[in-house]
PDB file of N, CA and C in Angstrom:
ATOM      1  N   UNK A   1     109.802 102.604 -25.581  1.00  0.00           N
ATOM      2  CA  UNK A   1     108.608 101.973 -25.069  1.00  0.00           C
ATOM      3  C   UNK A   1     108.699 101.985 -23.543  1.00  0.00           C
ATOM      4  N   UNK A   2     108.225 102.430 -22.756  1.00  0.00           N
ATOM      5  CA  UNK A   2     107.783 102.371 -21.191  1.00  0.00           C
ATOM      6  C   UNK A   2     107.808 100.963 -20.858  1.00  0.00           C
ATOM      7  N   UNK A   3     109.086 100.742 -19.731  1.00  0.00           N
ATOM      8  CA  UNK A   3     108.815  99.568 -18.947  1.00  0.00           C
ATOM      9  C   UNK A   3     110.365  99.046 -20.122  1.00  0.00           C
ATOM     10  N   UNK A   4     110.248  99.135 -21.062  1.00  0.00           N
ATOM     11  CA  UNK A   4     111.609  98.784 -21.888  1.00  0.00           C
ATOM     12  C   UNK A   4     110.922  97.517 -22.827  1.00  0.00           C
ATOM     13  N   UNK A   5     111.554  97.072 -23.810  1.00  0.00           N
ATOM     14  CA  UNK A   5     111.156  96.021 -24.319  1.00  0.00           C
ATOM     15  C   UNK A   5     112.736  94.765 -24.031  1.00  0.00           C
ATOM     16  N   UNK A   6     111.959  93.674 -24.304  1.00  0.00           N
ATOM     17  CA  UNK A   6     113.904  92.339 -24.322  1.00  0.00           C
ATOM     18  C   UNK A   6     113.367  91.491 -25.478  1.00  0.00           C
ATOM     19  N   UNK A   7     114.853  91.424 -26.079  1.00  0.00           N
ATOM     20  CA  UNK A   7     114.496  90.880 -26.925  1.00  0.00           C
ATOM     21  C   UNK A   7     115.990  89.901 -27.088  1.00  0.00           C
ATOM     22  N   UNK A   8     114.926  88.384 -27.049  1.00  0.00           N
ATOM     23  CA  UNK A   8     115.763  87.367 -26.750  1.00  0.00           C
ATOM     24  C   UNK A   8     116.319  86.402 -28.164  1.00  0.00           C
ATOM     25  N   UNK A   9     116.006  86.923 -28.981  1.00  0.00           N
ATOM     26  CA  UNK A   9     116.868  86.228 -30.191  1.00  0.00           C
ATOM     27  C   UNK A   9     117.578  87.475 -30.444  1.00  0.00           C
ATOM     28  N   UNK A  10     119.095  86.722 -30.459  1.00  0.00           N
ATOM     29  CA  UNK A  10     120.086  87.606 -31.244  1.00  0.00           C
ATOM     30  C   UNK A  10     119.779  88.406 -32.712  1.00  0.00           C
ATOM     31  N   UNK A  11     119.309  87.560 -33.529  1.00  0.00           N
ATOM     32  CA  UNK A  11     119.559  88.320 -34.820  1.00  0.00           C
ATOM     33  C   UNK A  11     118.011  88.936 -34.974  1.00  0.00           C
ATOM     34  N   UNK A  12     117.321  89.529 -33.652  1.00  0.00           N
ATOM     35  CA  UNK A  12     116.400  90.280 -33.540  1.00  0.00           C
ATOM     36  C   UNK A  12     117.192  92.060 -33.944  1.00  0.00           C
ATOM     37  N   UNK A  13     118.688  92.560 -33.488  1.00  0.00           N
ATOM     38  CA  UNK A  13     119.743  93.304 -33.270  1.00  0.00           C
ATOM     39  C   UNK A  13     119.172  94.283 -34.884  1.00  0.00           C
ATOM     40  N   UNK A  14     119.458  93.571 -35.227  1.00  0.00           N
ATOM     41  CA  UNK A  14     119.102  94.307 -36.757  1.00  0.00           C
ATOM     42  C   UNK A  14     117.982  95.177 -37.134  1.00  0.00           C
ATOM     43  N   UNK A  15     117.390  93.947 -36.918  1.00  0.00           N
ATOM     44  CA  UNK A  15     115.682  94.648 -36.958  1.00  0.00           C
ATOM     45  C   UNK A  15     115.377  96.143 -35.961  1.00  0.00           C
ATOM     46  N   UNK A  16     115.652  95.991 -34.187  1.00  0.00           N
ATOM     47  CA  UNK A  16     115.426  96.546 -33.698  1.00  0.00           C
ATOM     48  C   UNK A  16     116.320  98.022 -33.954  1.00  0.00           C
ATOM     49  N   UNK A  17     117.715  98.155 -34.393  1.00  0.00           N
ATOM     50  CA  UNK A  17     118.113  99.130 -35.021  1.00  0.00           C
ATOM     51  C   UNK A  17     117.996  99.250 -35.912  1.00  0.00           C
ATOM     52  N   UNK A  18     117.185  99.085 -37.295  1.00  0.00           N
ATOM     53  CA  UNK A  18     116.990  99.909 -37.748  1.00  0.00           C
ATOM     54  C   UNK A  18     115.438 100.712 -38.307  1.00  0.00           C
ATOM     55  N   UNK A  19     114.588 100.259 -36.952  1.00  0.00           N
ATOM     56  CA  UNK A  19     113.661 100.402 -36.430  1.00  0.00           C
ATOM     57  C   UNK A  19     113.673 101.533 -36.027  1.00  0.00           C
ATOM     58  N   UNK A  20     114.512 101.769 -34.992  1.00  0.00           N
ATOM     59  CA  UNK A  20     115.052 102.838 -34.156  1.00  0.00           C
ATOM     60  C   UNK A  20     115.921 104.217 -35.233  1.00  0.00           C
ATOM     61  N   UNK A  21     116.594 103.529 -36.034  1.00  0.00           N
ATOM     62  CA  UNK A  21     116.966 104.638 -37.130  1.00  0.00           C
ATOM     63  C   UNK A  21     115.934 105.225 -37.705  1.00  0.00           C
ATOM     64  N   UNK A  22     115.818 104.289 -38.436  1.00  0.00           N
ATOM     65  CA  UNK A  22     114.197 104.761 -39.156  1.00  0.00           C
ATOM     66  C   UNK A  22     113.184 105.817 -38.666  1.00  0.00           C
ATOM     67  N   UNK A  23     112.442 105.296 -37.202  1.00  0.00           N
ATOM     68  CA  UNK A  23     112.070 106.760 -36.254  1.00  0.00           C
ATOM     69  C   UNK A  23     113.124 107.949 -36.320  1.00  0.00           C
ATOM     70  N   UNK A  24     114.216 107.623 -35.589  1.00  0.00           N
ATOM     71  CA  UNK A  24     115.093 108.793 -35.622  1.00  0.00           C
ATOM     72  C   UNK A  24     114.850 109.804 -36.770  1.00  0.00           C
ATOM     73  N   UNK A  25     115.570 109.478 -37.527  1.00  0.00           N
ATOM     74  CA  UNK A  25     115.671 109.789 -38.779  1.00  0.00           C
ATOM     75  C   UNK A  25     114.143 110.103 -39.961  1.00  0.00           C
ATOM     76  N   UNK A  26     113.410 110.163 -39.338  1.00  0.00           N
ATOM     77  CA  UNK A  26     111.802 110.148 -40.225  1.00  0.00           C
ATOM     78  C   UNK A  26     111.975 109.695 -41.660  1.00  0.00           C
ATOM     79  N   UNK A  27     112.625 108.509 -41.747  1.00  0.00           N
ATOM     80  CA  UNK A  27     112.758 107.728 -42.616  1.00  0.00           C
ATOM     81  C   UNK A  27     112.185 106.370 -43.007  1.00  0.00           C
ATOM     82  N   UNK A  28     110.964 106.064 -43.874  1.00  0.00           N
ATOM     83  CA  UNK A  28     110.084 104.644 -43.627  1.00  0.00           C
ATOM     84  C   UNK A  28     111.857 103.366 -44.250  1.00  0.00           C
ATOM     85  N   UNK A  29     111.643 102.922 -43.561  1.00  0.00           N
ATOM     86  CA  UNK A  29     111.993 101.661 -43.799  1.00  0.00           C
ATOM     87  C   UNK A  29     111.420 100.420 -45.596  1.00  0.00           C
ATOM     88  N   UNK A  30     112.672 100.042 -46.134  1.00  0.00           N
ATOM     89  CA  UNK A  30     111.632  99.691 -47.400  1.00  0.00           C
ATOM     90  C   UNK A  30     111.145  98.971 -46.941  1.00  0.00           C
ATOM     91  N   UNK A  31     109.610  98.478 -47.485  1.00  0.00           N
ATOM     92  CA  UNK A  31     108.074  97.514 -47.245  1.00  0.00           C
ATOM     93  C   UNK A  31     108.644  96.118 -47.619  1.00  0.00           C
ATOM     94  N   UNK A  32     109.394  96.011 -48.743  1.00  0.00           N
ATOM     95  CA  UNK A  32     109.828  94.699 -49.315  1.00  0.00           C
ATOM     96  C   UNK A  32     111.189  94.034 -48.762  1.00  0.00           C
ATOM     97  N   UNK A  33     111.755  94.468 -47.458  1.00  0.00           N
ATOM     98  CA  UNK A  33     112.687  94.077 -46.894  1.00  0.00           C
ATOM     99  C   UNK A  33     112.644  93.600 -45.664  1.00  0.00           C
ATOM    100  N   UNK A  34     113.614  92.735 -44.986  1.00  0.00           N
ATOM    101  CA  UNK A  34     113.708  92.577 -43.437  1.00  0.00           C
ATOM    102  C   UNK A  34     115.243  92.286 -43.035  1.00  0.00           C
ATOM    103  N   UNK A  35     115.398  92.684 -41.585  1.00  0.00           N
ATOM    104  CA  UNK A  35     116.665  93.002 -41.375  1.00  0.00           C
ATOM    105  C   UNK A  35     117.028  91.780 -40.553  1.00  0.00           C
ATOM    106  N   UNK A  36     118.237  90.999 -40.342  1.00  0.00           N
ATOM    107  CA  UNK A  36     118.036  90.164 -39.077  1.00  0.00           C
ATOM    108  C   UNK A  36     120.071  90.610 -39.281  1.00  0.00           C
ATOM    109  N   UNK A  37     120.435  90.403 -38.236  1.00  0.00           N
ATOM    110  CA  UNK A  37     121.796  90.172 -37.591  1.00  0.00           C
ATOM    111  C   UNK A  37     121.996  90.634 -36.156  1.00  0.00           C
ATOM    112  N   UNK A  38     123.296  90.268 -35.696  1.00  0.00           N
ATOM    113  CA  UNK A  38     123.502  90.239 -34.068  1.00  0.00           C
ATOM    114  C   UNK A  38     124.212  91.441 -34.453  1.00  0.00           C
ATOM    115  N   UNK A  39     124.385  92.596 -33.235  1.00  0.00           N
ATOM    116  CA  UNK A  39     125.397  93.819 -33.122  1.00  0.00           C
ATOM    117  C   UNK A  39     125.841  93.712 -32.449  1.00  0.00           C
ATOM    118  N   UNK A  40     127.237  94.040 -32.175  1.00  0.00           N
ATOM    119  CA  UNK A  40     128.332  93.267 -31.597  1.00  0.00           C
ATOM    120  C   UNK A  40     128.287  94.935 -30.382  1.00  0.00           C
ATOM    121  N   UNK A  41     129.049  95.185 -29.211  1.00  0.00           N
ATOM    122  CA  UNK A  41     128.892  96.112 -28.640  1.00  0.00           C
ATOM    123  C   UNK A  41     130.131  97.529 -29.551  1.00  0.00           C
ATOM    124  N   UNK A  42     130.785  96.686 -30.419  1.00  0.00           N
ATOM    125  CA  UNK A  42     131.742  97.639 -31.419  1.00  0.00           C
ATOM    126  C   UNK A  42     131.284  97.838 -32.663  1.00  0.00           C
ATOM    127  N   UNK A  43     129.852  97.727 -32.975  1.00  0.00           N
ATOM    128  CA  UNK A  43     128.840  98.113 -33.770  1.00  0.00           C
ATOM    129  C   UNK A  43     128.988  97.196 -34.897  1.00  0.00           C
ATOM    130  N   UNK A  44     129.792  96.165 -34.960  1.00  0.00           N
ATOM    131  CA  UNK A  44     129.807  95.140 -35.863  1.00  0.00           C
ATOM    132  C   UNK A  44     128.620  94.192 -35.680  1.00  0.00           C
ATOM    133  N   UNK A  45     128.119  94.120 -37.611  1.00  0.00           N
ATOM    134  CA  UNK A  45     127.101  93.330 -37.435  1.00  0.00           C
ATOM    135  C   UNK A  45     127.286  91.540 -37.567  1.00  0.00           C
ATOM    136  N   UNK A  46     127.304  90.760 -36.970  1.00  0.00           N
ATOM    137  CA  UNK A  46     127.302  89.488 -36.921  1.00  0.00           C
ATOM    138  C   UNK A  46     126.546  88.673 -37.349  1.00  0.00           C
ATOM    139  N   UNK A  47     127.123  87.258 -38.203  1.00  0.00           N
ATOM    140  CA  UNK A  47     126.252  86.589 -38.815  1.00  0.00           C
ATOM    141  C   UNK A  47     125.525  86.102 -38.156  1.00  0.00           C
ATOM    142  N   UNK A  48     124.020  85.574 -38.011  1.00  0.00           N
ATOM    143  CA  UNK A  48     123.292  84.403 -36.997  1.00  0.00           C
ATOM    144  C   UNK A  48     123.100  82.918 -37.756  1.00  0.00           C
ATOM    145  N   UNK A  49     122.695  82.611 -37.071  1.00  0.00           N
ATOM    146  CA  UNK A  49     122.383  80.979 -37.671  1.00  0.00           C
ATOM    147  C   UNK A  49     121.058  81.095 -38.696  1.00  0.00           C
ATOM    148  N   UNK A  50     121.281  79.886 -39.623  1.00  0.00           N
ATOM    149  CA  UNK A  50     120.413  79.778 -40.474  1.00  0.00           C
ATOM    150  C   UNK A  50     120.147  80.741 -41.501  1.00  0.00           C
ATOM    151  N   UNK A  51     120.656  81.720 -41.960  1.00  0.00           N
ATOM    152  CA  UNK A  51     120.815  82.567 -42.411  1.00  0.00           C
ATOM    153  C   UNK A  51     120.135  81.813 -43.565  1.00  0.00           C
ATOM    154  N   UNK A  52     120.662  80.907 -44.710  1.00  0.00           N
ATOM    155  CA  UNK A  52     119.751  80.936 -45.369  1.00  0.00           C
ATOM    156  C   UNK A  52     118.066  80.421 -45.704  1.00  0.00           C
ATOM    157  N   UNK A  53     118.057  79.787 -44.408  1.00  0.00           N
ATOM    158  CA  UNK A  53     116.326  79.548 -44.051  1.00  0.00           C
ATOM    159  C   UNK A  53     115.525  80.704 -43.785  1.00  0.00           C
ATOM    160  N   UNK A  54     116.365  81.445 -42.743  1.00  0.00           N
ATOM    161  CA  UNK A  54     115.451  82.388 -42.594  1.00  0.00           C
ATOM    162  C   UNK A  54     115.169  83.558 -43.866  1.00  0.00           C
ATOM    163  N   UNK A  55     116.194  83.747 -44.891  1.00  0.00           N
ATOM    164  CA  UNK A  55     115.864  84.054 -46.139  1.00  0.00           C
ATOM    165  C   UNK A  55     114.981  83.412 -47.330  1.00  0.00           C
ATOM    166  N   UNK A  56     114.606  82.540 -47.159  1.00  0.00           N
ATOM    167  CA  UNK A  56     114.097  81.742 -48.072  1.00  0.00           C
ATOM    168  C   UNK A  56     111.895  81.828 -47.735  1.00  0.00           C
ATOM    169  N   UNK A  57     112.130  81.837 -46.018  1.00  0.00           N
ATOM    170  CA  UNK A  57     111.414  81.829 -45.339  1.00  0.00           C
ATOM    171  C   UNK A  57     110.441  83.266 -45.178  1.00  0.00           C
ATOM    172  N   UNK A  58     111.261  84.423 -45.533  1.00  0.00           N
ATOM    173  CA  UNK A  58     110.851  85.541 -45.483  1.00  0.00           C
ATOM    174  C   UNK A  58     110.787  85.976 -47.402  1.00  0.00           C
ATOM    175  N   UNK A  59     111.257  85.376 -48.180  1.00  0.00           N
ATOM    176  CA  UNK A  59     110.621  85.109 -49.218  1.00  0.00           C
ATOM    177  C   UNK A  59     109.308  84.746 -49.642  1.00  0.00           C
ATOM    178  N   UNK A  60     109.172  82.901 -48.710  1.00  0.00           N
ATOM    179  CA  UNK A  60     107.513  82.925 -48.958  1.00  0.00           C
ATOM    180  C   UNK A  60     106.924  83.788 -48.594  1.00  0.00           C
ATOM    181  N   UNK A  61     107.190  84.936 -47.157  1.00  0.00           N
ATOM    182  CA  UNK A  61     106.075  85.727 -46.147  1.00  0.00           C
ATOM    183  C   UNK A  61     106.099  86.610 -47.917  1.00  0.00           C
ATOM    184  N   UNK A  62     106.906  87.250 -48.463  1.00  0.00           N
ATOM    185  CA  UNK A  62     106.560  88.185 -49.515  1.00  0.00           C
ATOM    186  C   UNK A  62     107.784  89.261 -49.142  1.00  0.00           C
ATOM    187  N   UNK A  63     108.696  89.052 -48.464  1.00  0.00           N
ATOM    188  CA  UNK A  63     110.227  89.786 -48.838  1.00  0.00           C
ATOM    189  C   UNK A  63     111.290  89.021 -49.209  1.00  0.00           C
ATOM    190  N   UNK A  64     111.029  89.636 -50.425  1.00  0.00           N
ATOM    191  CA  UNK A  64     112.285  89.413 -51.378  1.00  0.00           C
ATOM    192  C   UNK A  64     113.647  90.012 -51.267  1.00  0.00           C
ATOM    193  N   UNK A  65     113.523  90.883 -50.479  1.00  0.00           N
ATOM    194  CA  UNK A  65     114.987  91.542 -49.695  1.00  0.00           C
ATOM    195  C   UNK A  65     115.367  91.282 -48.709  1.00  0.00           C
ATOM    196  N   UNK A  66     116.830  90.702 -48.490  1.00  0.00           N
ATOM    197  CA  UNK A  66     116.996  90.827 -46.803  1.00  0.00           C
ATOM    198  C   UNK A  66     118.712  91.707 -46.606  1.00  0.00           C
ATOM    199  N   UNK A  67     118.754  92.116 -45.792  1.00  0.00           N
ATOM    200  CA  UNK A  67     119.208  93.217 -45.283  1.00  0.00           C
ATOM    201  C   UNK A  67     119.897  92.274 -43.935  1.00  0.00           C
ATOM    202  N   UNK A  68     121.350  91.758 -43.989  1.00  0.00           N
ATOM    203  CA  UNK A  68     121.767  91.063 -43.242  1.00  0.00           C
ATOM    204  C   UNK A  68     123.097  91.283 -42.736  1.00  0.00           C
ATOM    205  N   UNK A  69     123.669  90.463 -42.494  1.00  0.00           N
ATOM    206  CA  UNK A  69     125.538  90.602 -41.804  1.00  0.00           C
ATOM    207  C   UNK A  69     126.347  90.169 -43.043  1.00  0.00           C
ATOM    208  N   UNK A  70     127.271  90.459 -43.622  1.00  0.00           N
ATOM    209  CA  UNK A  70     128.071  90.078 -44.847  1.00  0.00           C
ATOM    210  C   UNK A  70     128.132  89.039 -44.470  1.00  0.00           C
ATOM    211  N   UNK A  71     128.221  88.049 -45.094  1.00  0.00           N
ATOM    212  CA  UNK A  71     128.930  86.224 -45.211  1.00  0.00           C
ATOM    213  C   UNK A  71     128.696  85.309 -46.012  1.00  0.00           C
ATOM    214  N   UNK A  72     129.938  84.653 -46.257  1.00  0.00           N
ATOM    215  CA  UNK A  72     130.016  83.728 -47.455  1.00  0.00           C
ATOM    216  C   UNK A  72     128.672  83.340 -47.983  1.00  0.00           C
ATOM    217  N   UNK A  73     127.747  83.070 -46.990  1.00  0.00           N
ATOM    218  CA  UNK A  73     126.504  82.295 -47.538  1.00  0.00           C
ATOM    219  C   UNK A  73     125.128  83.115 -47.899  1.00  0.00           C
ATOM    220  N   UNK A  74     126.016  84.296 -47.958  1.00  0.00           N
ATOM    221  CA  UNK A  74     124.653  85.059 -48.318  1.00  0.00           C
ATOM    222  C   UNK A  74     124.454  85.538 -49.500  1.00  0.00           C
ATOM    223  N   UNK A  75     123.121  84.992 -50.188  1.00  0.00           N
ATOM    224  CA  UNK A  75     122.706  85.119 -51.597  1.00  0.00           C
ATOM    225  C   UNK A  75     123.103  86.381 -51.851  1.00  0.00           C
ATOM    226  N   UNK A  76     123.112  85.739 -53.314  1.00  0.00           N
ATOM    227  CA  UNK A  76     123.240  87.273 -53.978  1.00  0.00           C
ATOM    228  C   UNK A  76     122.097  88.681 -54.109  1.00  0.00           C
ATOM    229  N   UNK A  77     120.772  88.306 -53.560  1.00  0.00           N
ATOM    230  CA  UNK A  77     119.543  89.212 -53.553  1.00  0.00           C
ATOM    231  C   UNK A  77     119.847  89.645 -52.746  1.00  0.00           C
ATOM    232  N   UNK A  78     120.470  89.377 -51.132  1.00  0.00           N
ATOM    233  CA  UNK A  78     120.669  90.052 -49.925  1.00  0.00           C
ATOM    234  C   UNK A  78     121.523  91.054 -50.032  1.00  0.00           C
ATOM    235  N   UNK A  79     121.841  91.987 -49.185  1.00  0.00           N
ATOM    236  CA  UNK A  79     122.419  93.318 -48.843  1.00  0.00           C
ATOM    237  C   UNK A  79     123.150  92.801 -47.310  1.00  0.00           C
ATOM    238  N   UNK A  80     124.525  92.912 -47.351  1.00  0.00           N
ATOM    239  CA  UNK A  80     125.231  92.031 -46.931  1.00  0.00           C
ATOM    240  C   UNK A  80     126.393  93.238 -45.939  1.00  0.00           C
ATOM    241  N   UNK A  81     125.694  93.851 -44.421  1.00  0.00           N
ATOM    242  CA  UNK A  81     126.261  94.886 -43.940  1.00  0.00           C
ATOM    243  C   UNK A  81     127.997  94.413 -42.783  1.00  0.00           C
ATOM    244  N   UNK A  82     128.548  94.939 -42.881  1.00  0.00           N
ATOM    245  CA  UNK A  82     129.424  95.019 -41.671  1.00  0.00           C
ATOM    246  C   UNK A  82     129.577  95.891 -40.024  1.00  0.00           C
ATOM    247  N   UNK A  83     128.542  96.716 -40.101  1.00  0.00           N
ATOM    248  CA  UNK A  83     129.152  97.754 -39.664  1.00  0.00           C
ATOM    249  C   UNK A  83     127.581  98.686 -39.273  1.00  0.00           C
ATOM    250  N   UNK A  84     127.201  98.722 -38.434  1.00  0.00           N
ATOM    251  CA  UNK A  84     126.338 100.130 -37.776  1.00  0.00           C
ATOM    252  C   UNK A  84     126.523 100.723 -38.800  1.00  0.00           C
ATOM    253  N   UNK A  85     127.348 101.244 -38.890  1.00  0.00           N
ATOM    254  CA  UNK A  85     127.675 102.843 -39.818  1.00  0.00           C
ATOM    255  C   UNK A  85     127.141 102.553 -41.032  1.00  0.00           C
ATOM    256  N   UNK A  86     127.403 101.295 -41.373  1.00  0.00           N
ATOM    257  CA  UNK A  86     126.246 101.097 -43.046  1.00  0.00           C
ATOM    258  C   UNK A  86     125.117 100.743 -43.005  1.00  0.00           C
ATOM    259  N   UNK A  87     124.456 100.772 -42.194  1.00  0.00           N
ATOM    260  CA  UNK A  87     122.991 100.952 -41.561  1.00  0.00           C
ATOM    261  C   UNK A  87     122.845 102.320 -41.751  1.00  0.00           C
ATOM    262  N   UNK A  88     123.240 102.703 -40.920  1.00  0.00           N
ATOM    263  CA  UNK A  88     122.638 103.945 -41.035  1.00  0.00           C
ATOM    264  C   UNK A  88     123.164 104.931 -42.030  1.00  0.00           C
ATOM    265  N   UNK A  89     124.164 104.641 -42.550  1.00  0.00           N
ATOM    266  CA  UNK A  89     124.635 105.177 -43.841  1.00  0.00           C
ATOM    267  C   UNK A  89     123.269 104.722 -45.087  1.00  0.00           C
ATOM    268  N   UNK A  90     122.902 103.712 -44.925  1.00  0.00           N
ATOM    269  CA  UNK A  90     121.691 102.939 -45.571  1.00  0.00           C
ATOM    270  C   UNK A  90     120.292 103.871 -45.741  1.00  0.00           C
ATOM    271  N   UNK A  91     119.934 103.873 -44.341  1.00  0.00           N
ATOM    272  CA  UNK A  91     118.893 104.449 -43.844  1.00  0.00           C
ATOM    273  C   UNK A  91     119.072 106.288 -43.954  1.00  0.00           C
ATOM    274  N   UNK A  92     120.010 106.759 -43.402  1.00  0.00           N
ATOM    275  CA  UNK A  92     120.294 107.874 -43.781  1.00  0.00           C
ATOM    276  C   UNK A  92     120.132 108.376 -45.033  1.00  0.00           C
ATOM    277  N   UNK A  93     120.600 107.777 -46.063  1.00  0.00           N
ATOM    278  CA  UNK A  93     120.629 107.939 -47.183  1.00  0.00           C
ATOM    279  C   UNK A  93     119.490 108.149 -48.300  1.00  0.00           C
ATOM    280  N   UNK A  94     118.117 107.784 -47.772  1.00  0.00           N
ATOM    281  CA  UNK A  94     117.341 107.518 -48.302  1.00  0.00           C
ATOM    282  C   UNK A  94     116.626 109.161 -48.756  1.00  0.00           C
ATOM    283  N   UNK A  95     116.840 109.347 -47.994  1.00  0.00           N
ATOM    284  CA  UNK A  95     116.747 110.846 -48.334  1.00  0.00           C
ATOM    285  C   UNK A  95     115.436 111.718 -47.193  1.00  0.00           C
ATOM    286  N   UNK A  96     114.813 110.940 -46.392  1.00  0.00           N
ATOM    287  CA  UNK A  96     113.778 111.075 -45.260  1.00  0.00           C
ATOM    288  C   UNK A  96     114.070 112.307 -44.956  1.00  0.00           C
ATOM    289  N   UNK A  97     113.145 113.136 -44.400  1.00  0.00           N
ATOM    290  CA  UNK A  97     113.268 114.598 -43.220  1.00  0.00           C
ATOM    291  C   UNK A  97     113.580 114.343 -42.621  1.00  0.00           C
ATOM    292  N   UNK A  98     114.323 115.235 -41.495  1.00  0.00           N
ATOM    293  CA  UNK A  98     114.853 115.257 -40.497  1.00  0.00           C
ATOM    294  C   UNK A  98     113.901 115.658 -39.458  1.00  0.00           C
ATOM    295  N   UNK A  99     113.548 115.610 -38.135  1.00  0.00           N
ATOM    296  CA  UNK A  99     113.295 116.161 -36.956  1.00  0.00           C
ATOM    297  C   UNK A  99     113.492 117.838 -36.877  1.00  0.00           C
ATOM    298  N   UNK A 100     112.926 118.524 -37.217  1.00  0.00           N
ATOM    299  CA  UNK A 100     113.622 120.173 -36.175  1.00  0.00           C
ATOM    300  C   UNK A 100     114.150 120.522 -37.919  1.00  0.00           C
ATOM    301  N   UNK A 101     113.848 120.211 -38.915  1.00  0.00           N
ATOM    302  CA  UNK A 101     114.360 120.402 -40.072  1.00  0.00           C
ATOM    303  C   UNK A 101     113.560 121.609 -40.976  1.00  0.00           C
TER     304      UNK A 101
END
């Protein structure tokens, strides 16, 4: 985006990569999911606060998936990442075209 975007909540991190994968990769993102965690600068994904409000919360909106940082408190419906690399191992995977392909 021109001019850059900031983005001031931490467990925005998630979302915005795999936003950015997703383009990359000409891969849609699933409709029934949302991503939230912090990325650490060693590509570790970090738990944020409230973790289970903001799941419960994005339930009423109408996602029933969330796509988060592994930790004890995360339901069993969630998808529970460590690691960049399983992001995009995630996203990669889906099977999308490539660019120049």
């Amino acid at each position: 985006m021109a001019g850059g975007y900031r983005i001031a909540e931490p467990g925005a991190d998630l979302a915005a990569a795999a936003a950015l994968l997703s383009s990359a990769l000409d891969t849609p993102l699933p409709q029934d999911s949302v991503f939230f965690g912090e990325i650490a600068l060693s590509g570790d994904i970090r738990p944020v606060g409230r973790m289970d409000a903001r799941i419960k919360e994005a339930a009423k909106l109408g996602f029933p998936r969330a796509i988060a940082a592994r930790h004890e408190a995360l339901p069993r419906e969630a998808h529970g990442l460590t690691h960049i690399a399983g992001l995009i191992e995630m996203i990669g995977g889906r099977g999308g075209k490539r660019h120049g392909s």
